[in-house]
PDB file of N, CA and C in Angstrom:
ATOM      1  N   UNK A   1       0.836  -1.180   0.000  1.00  0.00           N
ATOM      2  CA  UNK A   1       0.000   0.000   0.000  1.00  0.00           C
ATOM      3  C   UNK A   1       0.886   1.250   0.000  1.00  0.00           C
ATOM      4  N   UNK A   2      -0.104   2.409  -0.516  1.00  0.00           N
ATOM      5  CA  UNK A   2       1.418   3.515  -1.078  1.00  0.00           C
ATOM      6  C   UNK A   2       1.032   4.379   0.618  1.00  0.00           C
ATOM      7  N   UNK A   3       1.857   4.653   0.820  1.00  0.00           N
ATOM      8  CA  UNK A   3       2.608   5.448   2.553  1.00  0.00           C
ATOM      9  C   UNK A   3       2.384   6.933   1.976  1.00  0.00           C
ATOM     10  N   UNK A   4       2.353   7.154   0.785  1.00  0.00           N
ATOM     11  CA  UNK A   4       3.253   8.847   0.712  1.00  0.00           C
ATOM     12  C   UNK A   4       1.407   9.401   0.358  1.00  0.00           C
ATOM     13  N   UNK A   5       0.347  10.126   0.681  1.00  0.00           N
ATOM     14  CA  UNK A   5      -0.144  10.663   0.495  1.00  0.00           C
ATOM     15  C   UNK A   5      -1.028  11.438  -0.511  1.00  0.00           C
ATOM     16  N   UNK A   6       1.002  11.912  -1.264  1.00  0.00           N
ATOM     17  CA  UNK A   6       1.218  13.141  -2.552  1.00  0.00           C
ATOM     18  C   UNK A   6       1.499  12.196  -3.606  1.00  0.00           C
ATOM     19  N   UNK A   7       1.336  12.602  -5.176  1.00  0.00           N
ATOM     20  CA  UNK A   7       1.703  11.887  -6.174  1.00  0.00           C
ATOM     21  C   UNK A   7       3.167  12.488  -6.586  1.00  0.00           C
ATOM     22  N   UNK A   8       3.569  12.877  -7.883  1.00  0.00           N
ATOM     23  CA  UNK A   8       4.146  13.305  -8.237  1.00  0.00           C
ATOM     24  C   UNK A   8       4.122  14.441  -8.906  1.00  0.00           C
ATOM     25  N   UNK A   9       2.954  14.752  -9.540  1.00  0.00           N
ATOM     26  CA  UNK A   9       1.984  15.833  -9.605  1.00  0.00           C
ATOM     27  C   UNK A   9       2.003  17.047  -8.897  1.00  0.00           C
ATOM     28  N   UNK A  10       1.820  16.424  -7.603  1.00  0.00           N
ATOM     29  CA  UNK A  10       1.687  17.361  -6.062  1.00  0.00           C
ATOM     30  C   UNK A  10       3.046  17.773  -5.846  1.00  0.00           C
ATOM     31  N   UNK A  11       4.125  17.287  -6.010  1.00  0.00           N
ATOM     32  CA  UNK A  11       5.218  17.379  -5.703  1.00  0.00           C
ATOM     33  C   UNK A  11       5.980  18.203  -6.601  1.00  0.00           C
ATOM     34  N   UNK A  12       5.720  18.307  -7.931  1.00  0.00           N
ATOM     35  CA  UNK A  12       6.366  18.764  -8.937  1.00  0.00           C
ATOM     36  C   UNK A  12       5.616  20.180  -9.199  1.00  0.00           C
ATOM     37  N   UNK A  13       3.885  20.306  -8.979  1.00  0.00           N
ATOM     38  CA  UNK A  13       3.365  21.487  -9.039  1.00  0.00           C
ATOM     39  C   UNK A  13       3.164  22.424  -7.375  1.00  0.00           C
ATOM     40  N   UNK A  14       4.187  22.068  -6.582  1.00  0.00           N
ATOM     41  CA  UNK A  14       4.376  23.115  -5.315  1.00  0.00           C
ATOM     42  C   UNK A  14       5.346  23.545  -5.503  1.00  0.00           C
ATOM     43  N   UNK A  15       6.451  22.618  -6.435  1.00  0.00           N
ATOM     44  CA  UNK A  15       7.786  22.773  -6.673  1.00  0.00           C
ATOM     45  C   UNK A  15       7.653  24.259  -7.489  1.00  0.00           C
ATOM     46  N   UNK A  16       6.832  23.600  -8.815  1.00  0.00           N
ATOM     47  CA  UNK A  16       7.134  24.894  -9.817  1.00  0.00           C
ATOM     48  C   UNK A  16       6.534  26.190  -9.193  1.00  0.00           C
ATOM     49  N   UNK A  17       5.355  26.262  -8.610  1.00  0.00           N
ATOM     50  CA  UNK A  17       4.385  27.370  -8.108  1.00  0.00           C
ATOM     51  C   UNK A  17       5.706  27.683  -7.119  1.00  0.00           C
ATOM     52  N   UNK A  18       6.432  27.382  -6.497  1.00  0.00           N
ATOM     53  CA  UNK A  18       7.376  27.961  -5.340  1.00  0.00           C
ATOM     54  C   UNK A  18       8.322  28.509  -6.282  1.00  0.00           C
ATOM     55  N   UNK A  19       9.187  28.401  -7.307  1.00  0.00           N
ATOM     56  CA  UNK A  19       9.966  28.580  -8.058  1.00  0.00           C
ATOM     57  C   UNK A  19       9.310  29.624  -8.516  1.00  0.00           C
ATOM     58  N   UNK A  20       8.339  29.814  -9.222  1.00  0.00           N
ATOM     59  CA  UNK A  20       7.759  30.816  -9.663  1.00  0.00           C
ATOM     60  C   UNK A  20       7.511  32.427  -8.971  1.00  0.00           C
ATOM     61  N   UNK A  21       7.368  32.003  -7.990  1.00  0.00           N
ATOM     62  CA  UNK A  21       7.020  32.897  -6.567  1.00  0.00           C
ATOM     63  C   UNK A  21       8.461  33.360  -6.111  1.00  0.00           C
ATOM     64  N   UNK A  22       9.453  32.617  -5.965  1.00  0.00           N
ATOM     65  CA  UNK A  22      10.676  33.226  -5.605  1.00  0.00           C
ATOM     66  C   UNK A  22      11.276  33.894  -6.420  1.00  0.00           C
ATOM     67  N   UNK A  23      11.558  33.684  -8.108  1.00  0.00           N
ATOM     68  CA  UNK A  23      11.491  34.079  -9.107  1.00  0.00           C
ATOM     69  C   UNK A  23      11.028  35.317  -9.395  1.00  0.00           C
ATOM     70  N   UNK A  24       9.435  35.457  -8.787  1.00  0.00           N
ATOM     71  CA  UNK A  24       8.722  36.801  -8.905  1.00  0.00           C
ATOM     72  C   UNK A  24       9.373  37.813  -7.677  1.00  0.00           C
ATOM     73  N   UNK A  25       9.698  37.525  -6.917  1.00  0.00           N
ATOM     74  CA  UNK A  25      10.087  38.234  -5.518  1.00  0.00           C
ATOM     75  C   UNK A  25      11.711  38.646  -6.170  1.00  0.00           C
ATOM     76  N   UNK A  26      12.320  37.708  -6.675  1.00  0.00           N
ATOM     77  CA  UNK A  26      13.675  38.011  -6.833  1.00  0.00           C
ATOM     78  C   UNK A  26      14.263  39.172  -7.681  1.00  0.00           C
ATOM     79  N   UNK A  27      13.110  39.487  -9.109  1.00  0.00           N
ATOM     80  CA  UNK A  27      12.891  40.354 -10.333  1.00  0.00           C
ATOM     81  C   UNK A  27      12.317  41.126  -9.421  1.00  0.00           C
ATOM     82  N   UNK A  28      11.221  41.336  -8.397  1.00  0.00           N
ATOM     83  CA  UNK A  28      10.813  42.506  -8.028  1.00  0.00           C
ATOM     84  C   UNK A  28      11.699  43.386  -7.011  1.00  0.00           C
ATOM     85  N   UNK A  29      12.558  42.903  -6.651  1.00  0.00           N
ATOM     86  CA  UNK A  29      13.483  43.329  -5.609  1.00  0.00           C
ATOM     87  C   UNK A  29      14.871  44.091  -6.356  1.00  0.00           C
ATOM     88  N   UNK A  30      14.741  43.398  -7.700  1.00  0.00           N
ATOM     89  CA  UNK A  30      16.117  43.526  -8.113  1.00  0.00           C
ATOM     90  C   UNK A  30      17.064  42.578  -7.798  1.00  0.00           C
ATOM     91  N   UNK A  31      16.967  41.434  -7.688  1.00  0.00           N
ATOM     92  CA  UNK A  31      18.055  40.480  -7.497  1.00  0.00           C
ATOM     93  C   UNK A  31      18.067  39.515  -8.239  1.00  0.00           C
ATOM     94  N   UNK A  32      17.603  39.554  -9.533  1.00  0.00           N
ATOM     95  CA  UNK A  32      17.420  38.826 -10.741  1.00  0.00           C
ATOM     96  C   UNK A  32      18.408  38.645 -10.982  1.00  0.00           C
ATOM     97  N   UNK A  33      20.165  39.334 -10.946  1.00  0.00           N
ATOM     98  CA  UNK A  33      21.394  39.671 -11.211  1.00  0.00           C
ATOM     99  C   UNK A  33      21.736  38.084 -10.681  1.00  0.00           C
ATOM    100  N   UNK A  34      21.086  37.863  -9.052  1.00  0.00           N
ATOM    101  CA  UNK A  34      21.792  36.707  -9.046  1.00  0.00           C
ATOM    102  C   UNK A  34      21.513  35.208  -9.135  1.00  0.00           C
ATOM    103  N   UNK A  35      20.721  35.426 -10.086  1.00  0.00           N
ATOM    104  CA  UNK A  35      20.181  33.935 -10.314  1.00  0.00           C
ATOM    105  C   UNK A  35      21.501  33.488 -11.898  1.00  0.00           C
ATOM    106  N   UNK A  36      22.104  34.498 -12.342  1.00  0.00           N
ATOM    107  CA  UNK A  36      22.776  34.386 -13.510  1.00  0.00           C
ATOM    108  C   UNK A  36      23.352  32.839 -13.205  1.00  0.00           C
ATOM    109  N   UNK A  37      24.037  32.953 -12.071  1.00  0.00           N
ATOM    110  CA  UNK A  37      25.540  31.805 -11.193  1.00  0.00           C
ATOM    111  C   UNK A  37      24.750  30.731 -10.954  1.00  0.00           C
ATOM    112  N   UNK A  38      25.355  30.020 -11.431  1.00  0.00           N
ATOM    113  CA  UNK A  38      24.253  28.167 -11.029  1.00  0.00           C
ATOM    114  C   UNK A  38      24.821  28.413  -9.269  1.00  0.00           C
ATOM    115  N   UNK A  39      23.718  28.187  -8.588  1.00  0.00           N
ATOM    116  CA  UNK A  39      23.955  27.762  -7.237  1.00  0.00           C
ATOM    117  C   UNK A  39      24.651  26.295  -6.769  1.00  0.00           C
ATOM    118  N   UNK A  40      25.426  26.518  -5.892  1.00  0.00           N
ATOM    119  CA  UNK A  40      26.255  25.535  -5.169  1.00  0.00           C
ATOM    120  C   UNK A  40      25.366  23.933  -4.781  1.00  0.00           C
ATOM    121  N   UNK A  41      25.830  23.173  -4.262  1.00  0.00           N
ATOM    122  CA  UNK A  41      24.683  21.907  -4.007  1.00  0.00           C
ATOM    123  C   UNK A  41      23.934  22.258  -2.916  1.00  0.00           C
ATOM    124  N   UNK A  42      24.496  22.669  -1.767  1.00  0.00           N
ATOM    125  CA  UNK A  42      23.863  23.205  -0.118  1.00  0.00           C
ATOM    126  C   UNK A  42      23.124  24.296  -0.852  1.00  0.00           C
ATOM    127  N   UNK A  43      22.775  25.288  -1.330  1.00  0.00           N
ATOM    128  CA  UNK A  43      22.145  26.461  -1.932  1.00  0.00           C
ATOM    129  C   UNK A  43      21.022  26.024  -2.725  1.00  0.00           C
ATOM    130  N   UNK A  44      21.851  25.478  -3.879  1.00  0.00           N
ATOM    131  CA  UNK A  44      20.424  24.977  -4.313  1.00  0.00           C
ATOM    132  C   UNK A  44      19.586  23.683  -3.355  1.00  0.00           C
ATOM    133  N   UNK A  45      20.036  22.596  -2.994  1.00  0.00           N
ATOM    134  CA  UNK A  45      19.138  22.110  -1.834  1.00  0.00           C
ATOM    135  C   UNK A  45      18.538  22.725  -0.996  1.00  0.00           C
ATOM    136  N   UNK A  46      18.627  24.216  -0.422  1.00  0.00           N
ATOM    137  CA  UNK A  46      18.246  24.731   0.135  1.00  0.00           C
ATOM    138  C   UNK A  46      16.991  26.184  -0.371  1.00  0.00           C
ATOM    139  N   UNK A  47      17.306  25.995  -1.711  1.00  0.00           N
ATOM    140  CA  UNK A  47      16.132  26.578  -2.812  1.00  0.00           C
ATOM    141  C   UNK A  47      15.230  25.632  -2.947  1.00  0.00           C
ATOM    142  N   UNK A  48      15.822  24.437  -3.559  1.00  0.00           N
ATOM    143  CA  UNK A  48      14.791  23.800  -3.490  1.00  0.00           C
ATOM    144  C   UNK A  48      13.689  23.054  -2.428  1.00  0.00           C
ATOM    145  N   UNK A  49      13.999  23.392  -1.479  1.00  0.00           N
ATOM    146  CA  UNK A  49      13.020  23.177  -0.318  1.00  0.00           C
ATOM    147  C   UNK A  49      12.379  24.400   0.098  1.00  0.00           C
ATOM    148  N   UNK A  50      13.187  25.645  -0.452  1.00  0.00           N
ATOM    149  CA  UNK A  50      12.406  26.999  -0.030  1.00  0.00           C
ATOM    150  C   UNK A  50      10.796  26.632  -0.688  1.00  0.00           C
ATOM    151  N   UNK A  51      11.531  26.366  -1.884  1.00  0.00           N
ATOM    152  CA  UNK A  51      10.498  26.620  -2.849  1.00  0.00           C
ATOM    153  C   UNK A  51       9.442  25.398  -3.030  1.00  0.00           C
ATOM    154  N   UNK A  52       9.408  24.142  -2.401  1.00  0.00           N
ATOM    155  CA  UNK A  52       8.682  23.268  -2.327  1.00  0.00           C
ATOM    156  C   UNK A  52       7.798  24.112  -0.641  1.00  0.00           C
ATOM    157  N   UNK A  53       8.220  24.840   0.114  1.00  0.00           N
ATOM    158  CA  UNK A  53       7.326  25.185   1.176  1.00  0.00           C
ATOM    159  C   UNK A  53       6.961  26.376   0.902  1.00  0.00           C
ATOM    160  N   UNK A  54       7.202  27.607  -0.040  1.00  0.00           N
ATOM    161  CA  UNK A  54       6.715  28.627  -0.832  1.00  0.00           C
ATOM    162  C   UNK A  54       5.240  27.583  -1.120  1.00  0.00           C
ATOM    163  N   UNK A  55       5.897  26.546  -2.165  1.00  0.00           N
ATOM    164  CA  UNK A  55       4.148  26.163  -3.169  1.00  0.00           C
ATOM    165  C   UNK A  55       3.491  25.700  -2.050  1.00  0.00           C
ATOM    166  N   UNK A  56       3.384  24.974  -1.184  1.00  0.00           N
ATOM    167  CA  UNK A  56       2.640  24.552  -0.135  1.00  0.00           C
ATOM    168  C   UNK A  56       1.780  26.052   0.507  1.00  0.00           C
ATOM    169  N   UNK A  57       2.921  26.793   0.882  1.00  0.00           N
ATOM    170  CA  UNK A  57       1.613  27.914   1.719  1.00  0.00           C
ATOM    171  C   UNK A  57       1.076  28.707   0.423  1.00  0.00           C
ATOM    172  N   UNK A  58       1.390  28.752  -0.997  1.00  0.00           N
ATOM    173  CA  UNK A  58       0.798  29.240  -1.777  1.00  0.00           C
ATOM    174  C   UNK A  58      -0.738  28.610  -2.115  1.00  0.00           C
ATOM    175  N   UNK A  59      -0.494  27.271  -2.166  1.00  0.00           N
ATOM    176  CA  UNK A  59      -1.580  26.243  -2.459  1.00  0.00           C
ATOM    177  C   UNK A  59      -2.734  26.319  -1.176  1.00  0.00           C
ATOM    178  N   UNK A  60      -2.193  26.563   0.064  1.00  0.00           N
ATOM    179  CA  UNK A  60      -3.311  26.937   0.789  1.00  0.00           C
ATOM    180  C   UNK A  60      -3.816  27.737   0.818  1.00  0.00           C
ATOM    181  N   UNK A  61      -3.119  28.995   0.517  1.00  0.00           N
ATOM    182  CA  UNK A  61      -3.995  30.485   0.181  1.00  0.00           C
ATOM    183  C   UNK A  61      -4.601  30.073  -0.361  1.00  0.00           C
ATOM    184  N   UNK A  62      -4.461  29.573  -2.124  1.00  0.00           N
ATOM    185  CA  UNK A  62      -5.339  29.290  -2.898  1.00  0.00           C
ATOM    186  C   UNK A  62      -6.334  28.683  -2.943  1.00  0.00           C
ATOM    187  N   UNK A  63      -6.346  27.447  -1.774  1.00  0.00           N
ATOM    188  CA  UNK A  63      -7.555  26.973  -1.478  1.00  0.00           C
ATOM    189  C   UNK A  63      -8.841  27.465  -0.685  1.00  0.00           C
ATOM    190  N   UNK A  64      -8.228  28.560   0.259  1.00  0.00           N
ATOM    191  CA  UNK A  64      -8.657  29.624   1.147  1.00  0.00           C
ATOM    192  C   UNK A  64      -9.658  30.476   0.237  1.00  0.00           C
ATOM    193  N   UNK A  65      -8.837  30.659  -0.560  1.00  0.00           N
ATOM    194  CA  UNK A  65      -9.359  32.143  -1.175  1.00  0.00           C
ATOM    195  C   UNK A  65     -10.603  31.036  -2.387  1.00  0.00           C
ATOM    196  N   UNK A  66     -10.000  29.983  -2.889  1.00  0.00           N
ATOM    197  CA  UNK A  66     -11.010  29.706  -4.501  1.00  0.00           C
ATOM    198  C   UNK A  66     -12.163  28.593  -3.558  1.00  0.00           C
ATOM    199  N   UNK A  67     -11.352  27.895  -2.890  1.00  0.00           N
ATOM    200  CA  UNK A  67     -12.729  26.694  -2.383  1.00  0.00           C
ATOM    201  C   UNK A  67     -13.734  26.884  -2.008  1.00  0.00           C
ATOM    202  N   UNK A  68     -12.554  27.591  -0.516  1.00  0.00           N
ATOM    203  CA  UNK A  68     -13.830  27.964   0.690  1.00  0.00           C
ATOM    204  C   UNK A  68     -14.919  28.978   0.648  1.00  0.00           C
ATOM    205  N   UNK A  69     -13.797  30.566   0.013  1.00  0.00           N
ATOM    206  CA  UNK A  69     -14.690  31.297  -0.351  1.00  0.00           C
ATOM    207  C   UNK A  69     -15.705  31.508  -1.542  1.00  0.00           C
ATOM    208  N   UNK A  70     -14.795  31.457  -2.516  1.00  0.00           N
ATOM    209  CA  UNK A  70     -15.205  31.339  -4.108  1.00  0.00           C
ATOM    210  C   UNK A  70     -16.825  30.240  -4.067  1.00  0.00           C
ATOM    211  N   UNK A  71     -16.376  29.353  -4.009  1.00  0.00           N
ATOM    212  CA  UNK A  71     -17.182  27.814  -4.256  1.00  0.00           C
ATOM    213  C   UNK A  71     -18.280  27.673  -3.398  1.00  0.00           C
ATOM    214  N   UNK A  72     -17.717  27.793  -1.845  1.00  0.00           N
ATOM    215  CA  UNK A  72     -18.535  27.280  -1.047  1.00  0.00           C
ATOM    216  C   UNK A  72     -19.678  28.245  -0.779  1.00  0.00           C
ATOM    217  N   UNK A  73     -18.879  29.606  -0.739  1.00  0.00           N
ATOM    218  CA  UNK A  73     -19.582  30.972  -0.354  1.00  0.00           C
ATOM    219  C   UNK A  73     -20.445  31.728  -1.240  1.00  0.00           C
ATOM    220  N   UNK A  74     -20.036  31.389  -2.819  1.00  0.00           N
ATOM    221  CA  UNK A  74     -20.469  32.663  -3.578  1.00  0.00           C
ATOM    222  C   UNK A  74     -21.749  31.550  -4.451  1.00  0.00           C
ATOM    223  N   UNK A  75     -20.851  30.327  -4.648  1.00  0.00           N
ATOM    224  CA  UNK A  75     -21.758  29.282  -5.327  1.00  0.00           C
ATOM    225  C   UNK A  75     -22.654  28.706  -4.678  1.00  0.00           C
ATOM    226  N   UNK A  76     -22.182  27.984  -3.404  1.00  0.00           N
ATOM    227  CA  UNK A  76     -22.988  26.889  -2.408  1.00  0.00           C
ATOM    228  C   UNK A  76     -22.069  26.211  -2.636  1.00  0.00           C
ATOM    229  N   UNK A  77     -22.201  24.825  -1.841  1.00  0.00           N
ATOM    230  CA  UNK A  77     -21.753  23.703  -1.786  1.00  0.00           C
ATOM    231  C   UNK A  77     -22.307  22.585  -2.603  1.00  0.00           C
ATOM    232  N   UNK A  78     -21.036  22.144  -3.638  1.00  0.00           N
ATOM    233  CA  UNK A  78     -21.758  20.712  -4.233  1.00  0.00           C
ATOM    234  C   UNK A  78     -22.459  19.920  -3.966  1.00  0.00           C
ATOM    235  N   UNK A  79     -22.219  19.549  -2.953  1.00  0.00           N
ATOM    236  CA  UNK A  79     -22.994  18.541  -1.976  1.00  0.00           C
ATOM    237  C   UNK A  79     -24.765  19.244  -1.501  1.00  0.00           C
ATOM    238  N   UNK A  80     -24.491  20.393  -1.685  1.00  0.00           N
ATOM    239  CA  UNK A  80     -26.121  20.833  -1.436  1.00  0.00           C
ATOM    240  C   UNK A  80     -26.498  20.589  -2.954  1.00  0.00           C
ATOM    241  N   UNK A  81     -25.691  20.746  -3.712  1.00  0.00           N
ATOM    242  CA  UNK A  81     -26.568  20.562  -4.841  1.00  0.00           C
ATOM    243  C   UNK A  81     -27.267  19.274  -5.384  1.00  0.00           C
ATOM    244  N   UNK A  82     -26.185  18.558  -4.796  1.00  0.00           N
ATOM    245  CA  UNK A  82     -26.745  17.206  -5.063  1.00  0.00           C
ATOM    246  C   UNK A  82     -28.119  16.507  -4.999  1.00  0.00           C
ATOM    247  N   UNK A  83     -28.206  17.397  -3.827  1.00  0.00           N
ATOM    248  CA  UNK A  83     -29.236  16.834  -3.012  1.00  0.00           C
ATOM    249  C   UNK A  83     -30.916  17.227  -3.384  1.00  0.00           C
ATOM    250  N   UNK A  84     -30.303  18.898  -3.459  1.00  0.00           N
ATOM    251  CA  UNK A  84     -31.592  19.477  -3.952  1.00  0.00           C
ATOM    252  C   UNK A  84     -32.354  19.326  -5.297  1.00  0.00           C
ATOM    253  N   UNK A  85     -33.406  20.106  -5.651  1.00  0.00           N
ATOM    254  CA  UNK A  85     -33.519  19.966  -6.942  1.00  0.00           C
ATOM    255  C   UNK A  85     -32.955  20.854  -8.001  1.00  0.00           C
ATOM    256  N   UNK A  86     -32.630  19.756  -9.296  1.00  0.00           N
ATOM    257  CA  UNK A  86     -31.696  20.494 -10.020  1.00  0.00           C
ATOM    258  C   UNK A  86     -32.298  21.991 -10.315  1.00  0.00           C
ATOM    259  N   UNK A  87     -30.981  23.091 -10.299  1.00  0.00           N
ATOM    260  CA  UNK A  87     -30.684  24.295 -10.244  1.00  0.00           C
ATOM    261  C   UNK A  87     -31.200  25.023 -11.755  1.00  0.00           C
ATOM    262  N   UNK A  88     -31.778  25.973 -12.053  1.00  0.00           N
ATOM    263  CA  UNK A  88     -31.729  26.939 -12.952  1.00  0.00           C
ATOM    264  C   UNK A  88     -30.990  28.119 -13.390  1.00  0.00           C
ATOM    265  N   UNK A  89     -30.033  28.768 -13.643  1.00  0.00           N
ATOM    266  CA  UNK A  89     -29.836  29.757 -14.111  1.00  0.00           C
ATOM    267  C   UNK A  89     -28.681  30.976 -14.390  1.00  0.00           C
ATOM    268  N   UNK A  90     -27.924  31.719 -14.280  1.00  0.00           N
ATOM    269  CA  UNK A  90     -27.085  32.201 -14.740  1.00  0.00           C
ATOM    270  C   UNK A  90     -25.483  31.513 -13.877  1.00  0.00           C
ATOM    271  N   UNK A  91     -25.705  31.370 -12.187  1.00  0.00           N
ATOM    272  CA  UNK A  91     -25.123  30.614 -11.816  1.00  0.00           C
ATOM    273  C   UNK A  91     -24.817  28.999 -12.385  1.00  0.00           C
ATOM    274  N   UNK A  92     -25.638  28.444 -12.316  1.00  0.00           N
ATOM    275  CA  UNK A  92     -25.527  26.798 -13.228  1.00  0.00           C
ATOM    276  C   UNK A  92     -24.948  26.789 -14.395  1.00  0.00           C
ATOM    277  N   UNK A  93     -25.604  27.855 -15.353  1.00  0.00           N
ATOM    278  CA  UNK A  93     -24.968  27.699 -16.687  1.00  0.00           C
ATOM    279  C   UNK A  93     -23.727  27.799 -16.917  1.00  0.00           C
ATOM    280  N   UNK A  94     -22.911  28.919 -15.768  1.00  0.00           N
ATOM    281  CA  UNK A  94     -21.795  29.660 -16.042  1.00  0.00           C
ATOM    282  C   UNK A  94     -20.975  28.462 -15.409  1.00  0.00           C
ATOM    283  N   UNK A  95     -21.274  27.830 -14.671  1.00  0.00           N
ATOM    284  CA  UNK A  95     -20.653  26.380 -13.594  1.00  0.00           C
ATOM    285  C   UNK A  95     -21.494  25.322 -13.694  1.00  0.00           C
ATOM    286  N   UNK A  96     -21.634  24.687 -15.069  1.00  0.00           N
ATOM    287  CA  UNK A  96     -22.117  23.815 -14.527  1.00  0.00           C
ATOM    288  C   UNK A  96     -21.610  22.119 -13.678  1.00  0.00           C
ATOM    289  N   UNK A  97     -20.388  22.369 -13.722  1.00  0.00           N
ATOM    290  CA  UNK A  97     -19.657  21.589 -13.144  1.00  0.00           C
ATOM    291  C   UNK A  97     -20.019  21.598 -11.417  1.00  0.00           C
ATOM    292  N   UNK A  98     -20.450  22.450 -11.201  1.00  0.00           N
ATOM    293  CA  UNK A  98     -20.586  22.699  -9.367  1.00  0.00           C
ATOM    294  C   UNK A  98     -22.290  22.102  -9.421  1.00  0.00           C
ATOM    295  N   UNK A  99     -23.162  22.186 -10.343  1.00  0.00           N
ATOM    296  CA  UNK A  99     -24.535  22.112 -10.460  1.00  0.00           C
ATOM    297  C   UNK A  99     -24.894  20.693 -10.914  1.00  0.00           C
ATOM    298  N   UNK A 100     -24.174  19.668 -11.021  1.00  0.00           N
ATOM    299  CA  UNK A 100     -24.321  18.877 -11.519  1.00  0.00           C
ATOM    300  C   UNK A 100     -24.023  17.545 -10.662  1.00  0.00           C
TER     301      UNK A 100
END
């Protein structure tokens, strides 16, 4: 039975979303200059874990902000939809993936 949770998927898209994010911070600061120099092995091992826990708290914002609020708040909850009777109208059409 698989132990690890995450696929590879999960692992590779916190990776890039963290990379991306440090990337953006680094050009906005002005320190784009030093990404020119390939980093050392301790440096980059140590990027690359920045940036695997960058995508992690990025991915929870994102769930914060699109699930809970977005989905649950502005749409309803799937699960109510299920239940009820099917939905009519500018909401459904525009989602019908949540209405269904």
């Amino acid at each position: 039975m698989n132990r690890i949770p995450f696929s590879v998927y999960d692992f590779f898209g916190y990776l890039s979303t963290g990379f991306l994010i440090l990337v953006a911070v680094a050009y906005s600061t002005g320190r784009i200059g030093q990404l020119h120099e390939p980093p050392g092995v301790v440096m980059g091992f140590f990027w690359l874990i920045a940036a695997y826990v960058v995508g992690h708290i990025i991915a929870h914002i994102a769930s914060g902000l699109l699930e809970q609020k977005f989905l649950r708040g502005f749409l309803g909850s799937p699960e109510d939809h299920l239940l009820l009777p099917k939905k009519s109208g500018w909401k459904a059409r525009l989602f019908p993936g949540n209405f269904t």
